[in-house]
PDB file of N, CA and C in Angstrom:
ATOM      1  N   UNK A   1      44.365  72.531 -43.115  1.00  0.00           N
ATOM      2  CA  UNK A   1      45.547  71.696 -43.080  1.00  0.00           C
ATOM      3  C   UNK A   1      45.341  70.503 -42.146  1.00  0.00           C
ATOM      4  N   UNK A   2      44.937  70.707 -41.079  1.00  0.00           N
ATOM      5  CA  UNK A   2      44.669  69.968 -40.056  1.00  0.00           C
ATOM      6  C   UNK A   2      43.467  68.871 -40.228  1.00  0.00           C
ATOM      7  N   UNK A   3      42.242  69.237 -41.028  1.00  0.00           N
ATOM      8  CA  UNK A   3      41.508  68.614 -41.886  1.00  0.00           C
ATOM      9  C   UNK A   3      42.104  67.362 -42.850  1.00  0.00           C
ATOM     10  N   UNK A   4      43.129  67.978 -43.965  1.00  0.00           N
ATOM     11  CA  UNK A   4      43.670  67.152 -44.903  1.00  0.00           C
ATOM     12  C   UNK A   4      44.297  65.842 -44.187  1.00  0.00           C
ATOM     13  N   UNK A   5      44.834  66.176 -43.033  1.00  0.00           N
ATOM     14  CA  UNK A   5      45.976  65.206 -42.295  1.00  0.00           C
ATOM     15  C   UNK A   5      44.878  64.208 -41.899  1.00  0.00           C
ATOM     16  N   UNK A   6      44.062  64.510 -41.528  1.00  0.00           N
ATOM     17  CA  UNK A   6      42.894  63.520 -40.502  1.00  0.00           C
ATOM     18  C   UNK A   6      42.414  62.691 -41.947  1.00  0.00           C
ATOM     19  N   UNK A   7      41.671  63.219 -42.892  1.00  0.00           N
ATOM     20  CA  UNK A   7      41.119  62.526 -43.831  1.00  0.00           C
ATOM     21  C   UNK A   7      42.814  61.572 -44.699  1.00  0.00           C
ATOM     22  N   UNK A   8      43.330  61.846 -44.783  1.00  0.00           N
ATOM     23  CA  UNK A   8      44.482  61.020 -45.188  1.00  0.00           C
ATOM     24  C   UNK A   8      45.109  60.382 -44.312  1.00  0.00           C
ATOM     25  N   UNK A   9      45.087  60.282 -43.112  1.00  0.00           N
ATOM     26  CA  UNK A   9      45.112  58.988 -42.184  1.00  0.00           C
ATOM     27  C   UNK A   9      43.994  57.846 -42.650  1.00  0.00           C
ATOM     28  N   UNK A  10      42.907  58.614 -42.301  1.00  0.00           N
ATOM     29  CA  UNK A  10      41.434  57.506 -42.226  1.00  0.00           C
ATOM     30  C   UNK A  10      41.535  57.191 -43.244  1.00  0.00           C
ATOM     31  N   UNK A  11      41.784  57.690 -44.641  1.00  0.00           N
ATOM     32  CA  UNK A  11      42.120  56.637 -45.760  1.00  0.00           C
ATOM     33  C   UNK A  11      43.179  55.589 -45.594  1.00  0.00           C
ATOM     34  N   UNK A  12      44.214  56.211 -45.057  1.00  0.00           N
ATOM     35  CA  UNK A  12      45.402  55.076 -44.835  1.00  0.00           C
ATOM     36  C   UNK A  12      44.815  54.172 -43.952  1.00  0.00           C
ATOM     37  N   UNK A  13      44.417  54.153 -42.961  1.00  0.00           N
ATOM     38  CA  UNK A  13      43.830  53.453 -41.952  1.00  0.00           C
ATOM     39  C   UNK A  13      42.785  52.193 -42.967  1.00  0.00           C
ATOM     40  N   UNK A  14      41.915  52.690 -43.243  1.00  0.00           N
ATOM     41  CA  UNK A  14      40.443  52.178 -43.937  1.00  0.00           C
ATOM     42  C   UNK A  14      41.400  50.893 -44.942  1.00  0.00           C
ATOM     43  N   UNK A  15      42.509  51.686 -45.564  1.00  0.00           N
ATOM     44  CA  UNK A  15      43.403  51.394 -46.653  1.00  0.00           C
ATOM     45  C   UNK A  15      43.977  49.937 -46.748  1.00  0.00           C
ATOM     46  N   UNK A  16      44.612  49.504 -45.199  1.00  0.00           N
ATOM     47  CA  UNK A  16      45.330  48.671 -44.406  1.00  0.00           C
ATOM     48  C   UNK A  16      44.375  48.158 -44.050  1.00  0.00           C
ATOM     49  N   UNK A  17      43.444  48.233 -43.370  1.00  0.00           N
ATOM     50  CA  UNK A  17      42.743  47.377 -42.688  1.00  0.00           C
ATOM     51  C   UNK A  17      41.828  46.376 -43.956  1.00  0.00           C
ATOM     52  N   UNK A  18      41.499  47.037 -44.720  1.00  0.00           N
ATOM     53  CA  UNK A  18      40.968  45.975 -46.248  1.00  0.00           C
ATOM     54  C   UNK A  18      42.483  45.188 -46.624  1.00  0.00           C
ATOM     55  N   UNK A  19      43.221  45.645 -46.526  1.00  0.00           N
ATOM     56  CA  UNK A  19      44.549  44.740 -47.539  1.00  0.00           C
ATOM     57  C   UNK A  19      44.514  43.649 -46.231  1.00  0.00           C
ATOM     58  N   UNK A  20      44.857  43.835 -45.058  1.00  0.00           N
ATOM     59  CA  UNK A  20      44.747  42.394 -43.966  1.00  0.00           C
ATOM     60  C   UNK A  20      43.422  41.285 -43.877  1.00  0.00           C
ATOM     61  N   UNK A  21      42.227  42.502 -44.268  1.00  0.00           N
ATOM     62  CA  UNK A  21      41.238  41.661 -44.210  1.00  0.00           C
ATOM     63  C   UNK A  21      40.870  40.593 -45.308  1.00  0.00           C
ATOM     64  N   UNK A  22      41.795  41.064 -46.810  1.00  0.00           N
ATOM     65  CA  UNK A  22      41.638  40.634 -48.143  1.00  0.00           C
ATOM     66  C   UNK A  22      42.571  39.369 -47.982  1.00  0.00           C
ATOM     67  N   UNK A  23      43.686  39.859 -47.750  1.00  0.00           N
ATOM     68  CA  UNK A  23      44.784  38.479 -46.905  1.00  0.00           C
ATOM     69  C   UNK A  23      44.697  37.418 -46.664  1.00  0.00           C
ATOM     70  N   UNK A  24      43.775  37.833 -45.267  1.00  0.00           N
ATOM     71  CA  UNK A  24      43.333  36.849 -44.543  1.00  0.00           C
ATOM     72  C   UNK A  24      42.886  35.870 -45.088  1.00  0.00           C
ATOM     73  N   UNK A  25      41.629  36.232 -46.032  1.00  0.00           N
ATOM     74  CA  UNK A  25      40.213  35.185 -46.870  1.00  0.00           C
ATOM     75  C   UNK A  25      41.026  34.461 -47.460  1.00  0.00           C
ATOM     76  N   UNK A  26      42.194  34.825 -48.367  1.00  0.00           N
ATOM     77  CA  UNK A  26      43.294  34.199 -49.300  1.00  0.00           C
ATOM     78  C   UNK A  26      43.783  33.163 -48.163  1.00  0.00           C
ATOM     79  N   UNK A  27      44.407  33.253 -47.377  1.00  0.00           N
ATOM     80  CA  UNK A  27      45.519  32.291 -46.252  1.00  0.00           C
ATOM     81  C   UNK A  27      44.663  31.098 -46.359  1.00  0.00           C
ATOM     82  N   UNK A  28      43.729  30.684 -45.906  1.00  0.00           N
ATOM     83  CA  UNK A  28      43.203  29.345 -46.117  1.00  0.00           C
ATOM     84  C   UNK A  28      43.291  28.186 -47.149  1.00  0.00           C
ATOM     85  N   UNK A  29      42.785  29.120 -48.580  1.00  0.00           N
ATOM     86  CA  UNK A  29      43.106  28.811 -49.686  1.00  0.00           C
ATOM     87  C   UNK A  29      44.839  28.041 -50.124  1.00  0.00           C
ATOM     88  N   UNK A  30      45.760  28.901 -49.357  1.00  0.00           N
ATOM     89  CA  UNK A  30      47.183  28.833 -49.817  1.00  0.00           C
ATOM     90  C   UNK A  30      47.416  27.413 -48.914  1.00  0.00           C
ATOM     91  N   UNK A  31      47.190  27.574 -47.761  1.00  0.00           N
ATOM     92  CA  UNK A  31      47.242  26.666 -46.655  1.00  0.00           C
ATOM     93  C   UNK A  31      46.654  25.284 -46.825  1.00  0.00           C
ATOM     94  N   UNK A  32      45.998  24.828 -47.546  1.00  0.00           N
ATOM     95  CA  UNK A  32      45.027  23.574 -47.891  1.00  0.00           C
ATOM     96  C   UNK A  32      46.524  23.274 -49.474  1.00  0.00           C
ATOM     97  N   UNK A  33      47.231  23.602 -49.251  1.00  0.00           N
ATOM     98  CA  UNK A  33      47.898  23.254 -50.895  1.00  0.00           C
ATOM     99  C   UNK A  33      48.511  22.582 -50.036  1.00  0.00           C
ATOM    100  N   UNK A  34      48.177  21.465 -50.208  1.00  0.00           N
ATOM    101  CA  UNK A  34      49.451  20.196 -49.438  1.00  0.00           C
ATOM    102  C   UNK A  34      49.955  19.173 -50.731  1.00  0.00           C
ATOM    103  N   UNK A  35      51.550  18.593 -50.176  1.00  0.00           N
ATOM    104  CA  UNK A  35      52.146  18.051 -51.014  1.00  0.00           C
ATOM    105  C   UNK A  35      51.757  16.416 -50.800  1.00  0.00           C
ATOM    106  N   UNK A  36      50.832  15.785 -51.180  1.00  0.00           N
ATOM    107  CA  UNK A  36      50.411  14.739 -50.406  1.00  0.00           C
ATOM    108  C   UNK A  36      50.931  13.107 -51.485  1.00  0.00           C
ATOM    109  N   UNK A  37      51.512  12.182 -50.845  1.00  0.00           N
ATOM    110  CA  UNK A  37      52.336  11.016 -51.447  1.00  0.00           C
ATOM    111  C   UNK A  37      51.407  10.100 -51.568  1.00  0.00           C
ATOM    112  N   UNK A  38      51.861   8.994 -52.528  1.00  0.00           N
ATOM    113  CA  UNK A  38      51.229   7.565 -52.288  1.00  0.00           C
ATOM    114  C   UNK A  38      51.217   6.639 -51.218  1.00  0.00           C
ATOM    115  N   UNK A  39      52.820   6.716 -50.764  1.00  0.00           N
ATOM    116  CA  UNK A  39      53.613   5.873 -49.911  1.00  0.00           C
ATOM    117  C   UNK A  39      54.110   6.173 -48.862  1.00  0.00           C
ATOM    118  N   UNK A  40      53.875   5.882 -47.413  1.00  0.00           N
ATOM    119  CA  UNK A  40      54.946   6.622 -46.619  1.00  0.00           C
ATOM    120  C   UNK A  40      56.062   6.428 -46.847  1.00  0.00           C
ATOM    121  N   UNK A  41      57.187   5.610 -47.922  1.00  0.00           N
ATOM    122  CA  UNK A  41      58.540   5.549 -47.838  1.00  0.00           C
ATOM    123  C   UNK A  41      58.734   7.019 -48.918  1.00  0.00           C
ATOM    124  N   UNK A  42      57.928   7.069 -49.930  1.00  0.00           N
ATOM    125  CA  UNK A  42      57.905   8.079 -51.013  1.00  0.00           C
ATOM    126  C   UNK A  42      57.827   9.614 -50.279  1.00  0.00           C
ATOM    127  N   UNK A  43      57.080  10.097 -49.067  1.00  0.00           N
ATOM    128  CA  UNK A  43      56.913  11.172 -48.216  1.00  0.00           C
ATOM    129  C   UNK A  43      57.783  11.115 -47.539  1.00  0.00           C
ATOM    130  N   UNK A  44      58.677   9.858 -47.267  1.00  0.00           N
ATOM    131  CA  UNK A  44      59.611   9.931 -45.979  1.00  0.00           C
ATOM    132  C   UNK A  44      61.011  10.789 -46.861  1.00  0.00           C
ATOM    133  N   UNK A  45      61.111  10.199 -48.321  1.00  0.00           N
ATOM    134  CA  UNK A  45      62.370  10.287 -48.904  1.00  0.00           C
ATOM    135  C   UNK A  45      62.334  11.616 -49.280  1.00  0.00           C
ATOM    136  N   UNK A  46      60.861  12.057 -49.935  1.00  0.00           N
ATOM    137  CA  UNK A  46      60.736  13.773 -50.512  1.00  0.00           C
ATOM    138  C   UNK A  46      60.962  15.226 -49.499  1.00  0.00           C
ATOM    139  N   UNK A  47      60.609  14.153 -48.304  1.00  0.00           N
ATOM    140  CA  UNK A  47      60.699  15.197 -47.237  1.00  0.00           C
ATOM    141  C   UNK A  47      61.109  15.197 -46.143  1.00  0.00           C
ATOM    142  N   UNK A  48      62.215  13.823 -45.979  1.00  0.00           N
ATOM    143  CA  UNK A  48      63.416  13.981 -44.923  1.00  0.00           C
ATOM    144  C   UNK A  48      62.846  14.001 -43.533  1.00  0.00           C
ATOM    145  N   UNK A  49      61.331  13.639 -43.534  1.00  0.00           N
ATOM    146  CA  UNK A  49      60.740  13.800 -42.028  1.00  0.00           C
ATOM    147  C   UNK A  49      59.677  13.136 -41.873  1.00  0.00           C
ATOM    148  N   UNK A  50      59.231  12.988 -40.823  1.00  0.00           N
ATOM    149  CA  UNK A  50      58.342  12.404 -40.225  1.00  0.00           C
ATOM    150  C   UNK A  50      56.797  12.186 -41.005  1.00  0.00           C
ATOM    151  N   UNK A  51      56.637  11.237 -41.535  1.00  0.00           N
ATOM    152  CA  UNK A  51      55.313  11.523 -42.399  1.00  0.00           C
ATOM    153  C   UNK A  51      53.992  10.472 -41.535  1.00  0.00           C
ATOM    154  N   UNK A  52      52.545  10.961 -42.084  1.00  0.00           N
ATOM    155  CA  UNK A  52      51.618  10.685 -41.516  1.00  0.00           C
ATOM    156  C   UNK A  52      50.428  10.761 -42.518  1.00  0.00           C
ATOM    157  N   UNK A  53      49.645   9.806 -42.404  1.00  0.00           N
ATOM    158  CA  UNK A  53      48.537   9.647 -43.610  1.00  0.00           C
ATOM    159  C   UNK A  53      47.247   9.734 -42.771  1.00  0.00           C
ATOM    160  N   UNK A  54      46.724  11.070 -43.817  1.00  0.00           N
ATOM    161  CA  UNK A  54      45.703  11.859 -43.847  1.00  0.00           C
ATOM    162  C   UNK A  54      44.377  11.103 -44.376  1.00  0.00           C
ATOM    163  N   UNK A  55      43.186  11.064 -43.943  1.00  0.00           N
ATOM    164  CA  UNK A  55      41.940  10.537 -44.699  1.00  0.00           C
ATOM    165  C   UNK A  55      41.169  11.092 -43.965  1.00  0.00           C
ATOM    166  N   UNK A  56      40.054  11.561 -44.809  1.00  0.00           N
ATOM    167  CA  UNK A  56      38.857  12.115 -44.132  1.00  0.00           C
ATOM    168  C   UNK A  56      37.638  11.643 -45.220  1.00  0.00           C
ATOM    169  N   UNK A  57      37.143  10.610 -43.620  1.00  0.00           N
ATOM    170  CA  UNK A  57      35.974   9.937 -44.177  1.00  0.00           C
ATOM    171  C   UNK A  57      34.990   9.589 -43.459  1.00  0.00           C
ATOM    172  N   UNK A  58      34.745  10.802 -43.138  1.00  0.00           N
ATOM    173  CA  UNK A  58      33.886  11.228 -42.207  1.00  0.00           C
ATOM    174  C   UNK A  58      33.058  12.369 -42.038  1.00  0.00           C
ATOM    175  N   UNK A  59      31.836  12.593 -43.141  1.00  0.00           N
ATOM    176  CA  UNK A  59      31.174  13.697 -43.321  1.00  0.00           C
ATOM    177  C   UNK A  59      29.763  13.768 -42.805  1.00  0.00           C
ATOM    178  N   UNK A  60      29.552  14.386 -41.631  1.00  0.00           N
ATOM    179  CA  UNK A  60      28.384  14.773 -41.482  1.00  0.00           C
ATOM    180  C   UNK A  60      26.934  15.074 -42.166  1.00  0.00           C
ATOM    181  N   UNK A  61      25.826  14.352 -41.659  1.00  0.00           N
ATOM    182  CA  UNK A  61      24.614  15.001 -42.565  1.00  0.00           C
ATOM    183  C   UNK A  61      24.639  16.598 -42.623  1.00  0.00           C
ATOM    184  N   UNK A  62      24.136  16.783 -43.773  1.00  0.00           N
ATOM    185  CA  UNK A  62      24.305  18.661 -44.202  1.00  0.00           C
ATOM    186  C   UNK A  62      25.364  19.565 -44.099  1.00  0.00           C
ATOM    187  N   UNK A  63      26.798  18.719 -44.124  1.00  0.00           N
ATOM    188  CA  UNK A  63      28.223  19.123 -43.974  1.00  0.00           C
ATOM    189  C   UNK A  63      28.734  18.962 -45.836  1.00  0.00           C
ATOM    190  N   UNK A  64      29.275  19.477 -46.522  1.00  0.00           N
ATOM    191  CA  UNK A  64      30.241  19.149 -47.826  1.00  0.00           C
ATOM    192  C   UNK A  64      31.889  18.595 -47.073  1.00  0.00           C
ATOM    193  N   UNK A  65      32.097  18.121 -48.246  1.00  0.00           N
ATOM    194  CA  UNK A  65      33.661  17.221 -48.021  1.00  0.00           C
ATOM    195  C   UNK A  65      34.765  18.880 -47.936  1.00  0.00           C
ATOM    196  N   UNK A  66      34.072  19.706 -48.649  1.00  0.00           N
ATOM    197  CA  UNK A  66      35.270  21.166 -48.491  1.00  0.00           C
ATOM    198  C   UNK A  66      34.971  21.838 -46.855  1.00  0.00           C
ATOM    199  N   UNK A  67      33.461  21.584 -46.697  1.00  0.00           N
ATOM    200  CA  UNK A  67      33.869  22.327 -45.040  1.00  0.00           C
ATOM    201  C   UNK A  67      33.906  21.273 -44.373  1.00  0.00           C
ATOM    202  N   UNK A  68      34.536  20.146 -44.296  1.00  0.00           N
ATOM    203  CA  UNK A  68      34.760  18.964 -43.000  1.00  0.00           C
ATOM    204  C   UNK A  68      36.338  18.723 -43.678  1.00  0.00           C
ATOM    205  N   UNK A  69      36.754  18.751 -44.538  1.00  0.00           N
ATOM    206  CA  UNK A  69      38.173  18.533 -45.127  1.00  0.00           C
ATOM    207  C   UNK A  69      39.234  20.030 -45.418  1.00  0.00           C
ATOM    208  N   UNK A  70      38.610  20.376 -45.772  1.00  0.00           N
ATOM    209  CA  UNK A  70      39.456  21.694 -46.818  1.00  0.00           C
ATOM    210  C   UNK A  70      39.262  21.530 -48.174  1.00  0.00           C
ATOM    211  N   UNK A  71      39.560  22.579 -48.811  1.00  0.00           N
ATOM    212  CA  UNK A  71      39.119  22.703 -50.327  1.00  0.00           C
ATOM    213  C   UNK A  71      40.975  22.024 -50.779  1.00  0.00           C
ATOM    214  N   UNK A  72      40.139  21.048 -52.247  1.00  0.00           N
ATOM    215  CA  UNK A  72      40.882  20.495 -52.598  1.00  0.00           C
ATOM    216  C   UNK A  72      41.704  18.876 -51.898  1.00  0.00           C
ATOM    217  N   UNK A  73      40.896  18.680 -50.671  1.00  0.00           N
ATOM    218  CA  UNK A  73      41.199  17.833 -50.206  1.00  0.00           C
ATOM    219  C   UNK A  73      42.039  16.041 -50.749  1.00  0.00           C
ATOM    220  N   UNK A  74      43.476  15.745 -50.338  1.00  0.00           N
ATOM    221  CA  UNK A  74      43.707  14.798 -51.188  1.00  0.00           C
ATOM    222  C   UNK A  74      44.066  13.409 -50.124  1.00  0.00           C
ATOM    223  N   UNK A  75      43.396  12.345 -49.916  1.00  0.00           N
ATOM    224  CA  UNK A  75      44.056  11.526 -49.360  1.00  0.00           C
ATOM    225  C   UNK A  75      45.473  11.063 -49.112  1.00  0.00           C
ATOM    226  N   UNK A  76      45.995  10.696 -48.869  1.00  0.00           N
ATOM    227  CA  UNK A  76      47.435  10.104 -48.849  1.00  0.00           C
ATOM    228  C   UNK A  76      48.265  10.324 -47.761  1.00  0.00           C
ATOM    229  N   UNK A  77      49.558  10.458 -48.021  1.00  0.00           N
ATOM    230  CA  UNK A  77      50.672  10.380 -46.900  1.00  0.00           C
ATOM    231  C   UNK A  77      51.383  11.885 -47.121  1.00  0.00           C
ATOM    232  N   UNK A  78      51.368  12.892 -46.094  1.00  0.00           N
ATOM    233  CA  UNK A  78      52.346  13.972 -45.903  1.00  0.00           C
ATOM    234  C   UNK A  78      52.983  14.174 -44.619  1.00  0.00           C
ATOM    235  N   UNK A  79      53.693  14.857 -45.078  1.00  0.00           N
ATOM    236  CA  UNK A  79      54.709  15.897 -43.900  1.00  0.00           C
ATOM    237  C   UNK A  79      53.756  15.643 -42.482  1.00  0.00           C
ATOM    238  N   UNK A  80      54.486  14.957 -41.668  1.00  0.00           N
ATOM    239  CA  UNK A  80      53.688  15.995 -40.495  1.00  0.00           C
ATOM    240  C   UNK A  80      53.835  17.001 -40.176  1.00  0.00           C
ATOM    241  N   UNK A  81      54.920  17.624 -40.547  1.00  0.00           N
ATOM    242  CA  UNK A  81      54.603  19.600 -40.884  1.00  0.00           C
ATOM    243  C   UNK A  81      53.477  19.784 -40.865  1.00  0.00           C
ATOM    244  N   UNK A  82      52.779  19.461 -42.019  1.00  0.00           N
ATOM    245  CA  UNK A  82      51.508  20.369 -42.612  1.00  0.00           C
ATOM    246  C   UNK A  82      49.966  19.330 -42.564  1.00  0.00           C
ATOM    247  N   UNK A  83      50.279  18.969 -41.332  1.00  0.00           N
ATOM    248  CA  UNK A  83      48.955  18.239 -40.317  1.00  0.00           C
ATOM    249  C   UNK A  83      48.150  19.373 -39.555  1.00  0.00           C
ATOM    250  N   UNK A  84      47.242  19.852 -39.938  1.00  0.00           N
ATOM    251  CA  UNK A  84      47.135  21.077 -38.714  1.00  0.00           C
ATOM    252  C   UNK A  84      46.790  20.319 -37.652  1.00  0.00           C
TER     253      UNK A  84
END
Protein backbone atom coordinates (compact mmCIF):
# COMPACT_ATOMS: atom_id res chain seq x y z
CA UNK A 1 0.00 0.00 0.00
CA UNK A 2 2.61 2.23 1.07
CA UNK A 3 4.55 1.33 -2.18
CA UNK A 4 1.44 2.27 -4.50
CA UNK A 5 1.21 5.83 -2.73
CA UNK A 6 5.02 6.64 -3.37
CA UNK A 7 4.96 5.44 -7.08
CA UNK A 8 1.71 7.55 -7.72
CA UNK A 9 3.10 10.64 -6.29
CA UNK A 10 6.42 10.33 -8.43
CA UNK A 11 4.18 9.97 -11.35
CA UNK A 12 2.19 12.97 -10.31
CA UNK A 13 5.28 14.77 -9.54
CA UNK A 14 7.32 13.65 -12.95
CA UNK A 15 3.58 14.48 -14.39
CA UNK A 16 3.61 18.39 -13.45
CA UNK A 17 6.90 19.04 -13.75
CA UNK A 18 6.80 18.09 -17.86
CA UNK A 19 3.35 20.10 -18.23
CA UNK A 20 5.45 23.49 -16.69
CA UNK A 21 8.39 22.55 -18.52
CA UNK A 22 6.21 22.04 -21.94
CA UNK A 23 4.60 25.60 -21.03
CA UNK A 24 7.33 27.25 -20.61
CA UNK A 25 9.04 26.44 -24.40
CA UNK A 26 5.38 27.59 -25.69
CA UNK A 27 5.43 31.26 -23.59
CA UNK A 28 7.97 32.78 -25.89
CA UNK A 29 6.30 31.80 -28.94
CA UNK A 30 2.81 33.42 -27.57
CA UNK A 31 4.78 36.45 -26.30
CA UNK A 32 6.55 37.61 -29.69
CA UNK A 33 2.65 37.90 -31.14
CA UNK A 34 2.65 41.63 -31.11
CA UNK A 35 -0.03 43.91 -32.50
CA UNK A 36 2.32 46.15 -34.44
CA UNK A 37 0.84 49.62 -36.54
CA UNK A 38 1.95 51.68 -39.43
CA UNK A 39 1.48 54.98 -37.67
CA UNK A 40 1.93 56.18 -34.28
CA UNK A 41 -1.51 58.09 -34.50
CA UNK A 42 -3.07 54.51 -35.80
CA UNK A 43 -1.35 52.63 -32.35
CA UNK A 44 -2.23 55.63 -30.35
CA UNK A 45 -6.12 55.35 -31.41
CA UNK A 46 -6.20 51.18 -31.35
CA UNK A 47 -4.73 51.26 -28.09
CA UNK A 48 -5.60 54.28 -26.01
CA UNK A 49 -1.83 54.43 -24.85
CA UNK A 50 1.36 55.29 -25.07
CA UNK A 51 2.93 53.92 -28.29
CA UNK A 52 6.63 53.42 -29.38
CA UNK A 53 8.31 52.20 -32.64
CA UNK A 54 10.17 49.11 -32.65
CA UNK A 55 13.12 48.31 -35.35
CA UNK A 56 15.71 45.95 -35.17
CA UNK A 57 18.49 46.54 -37.41
CA UNK A 58 21.03 45.37 -35.95
CA UNK A 59 22.28 41.78 -36.45
CA UNK A 60 25.37 40.45 -35.46
CA UNK A 61 27.93 38.28 -37.51
CA UNK A 62 26.69 34.51 -36.91
CA UNK A 63 23.44 35.83 -35.09
CA UNK A 64 19.76 35.16 -37.30
CA UNK A 65 17.14 38.09 -37.26
CA UNK A 66 14.84 35.33 -34.93
CA UNK A 67 17.59 35.12 -32.17
CA UNK A 68 18.50 39.05 -32.09
CA UNK A 69 14.62 40.00 -32.73
CA UNK A 70 12.11 37.27 -31.87
CA UNK A 71 10.40 34.94 -34.13
CA UNK A 72 8.14 36.62 -36.42
CA UNK A 73 9.59 39.87 -35.91
CA UNK A 74 7.52 43.03 -37.40
CA UNK A 75 8.76 46.58 -37.63
CA UNK A 76 6.45 49.35 -36.80
CA UNK A 77 4.70 51.21 -34.00
CA UNK A 78 3.17 49.32 -30.71
CA UNK A 79 1.88 49.49 -27.31
CA UNK A 80 4.48 50.30 -25.01
CA UNK A 81 2.86 47.55 -23.05
CA UNK A 82 4.43 44.97 -25.06
CA UNK A 83 8.13 46.56 -25.36
CA UNK A 84 9.98 44.08 -23.27
Amino acid sequence: MKNTFIVVFIILVVGVVGYFILTKKETPALQSEQIVFFTQEECQQETGGDCRFQNCDYIPSGKTIEEVCGKNFKKGWVSADQIK
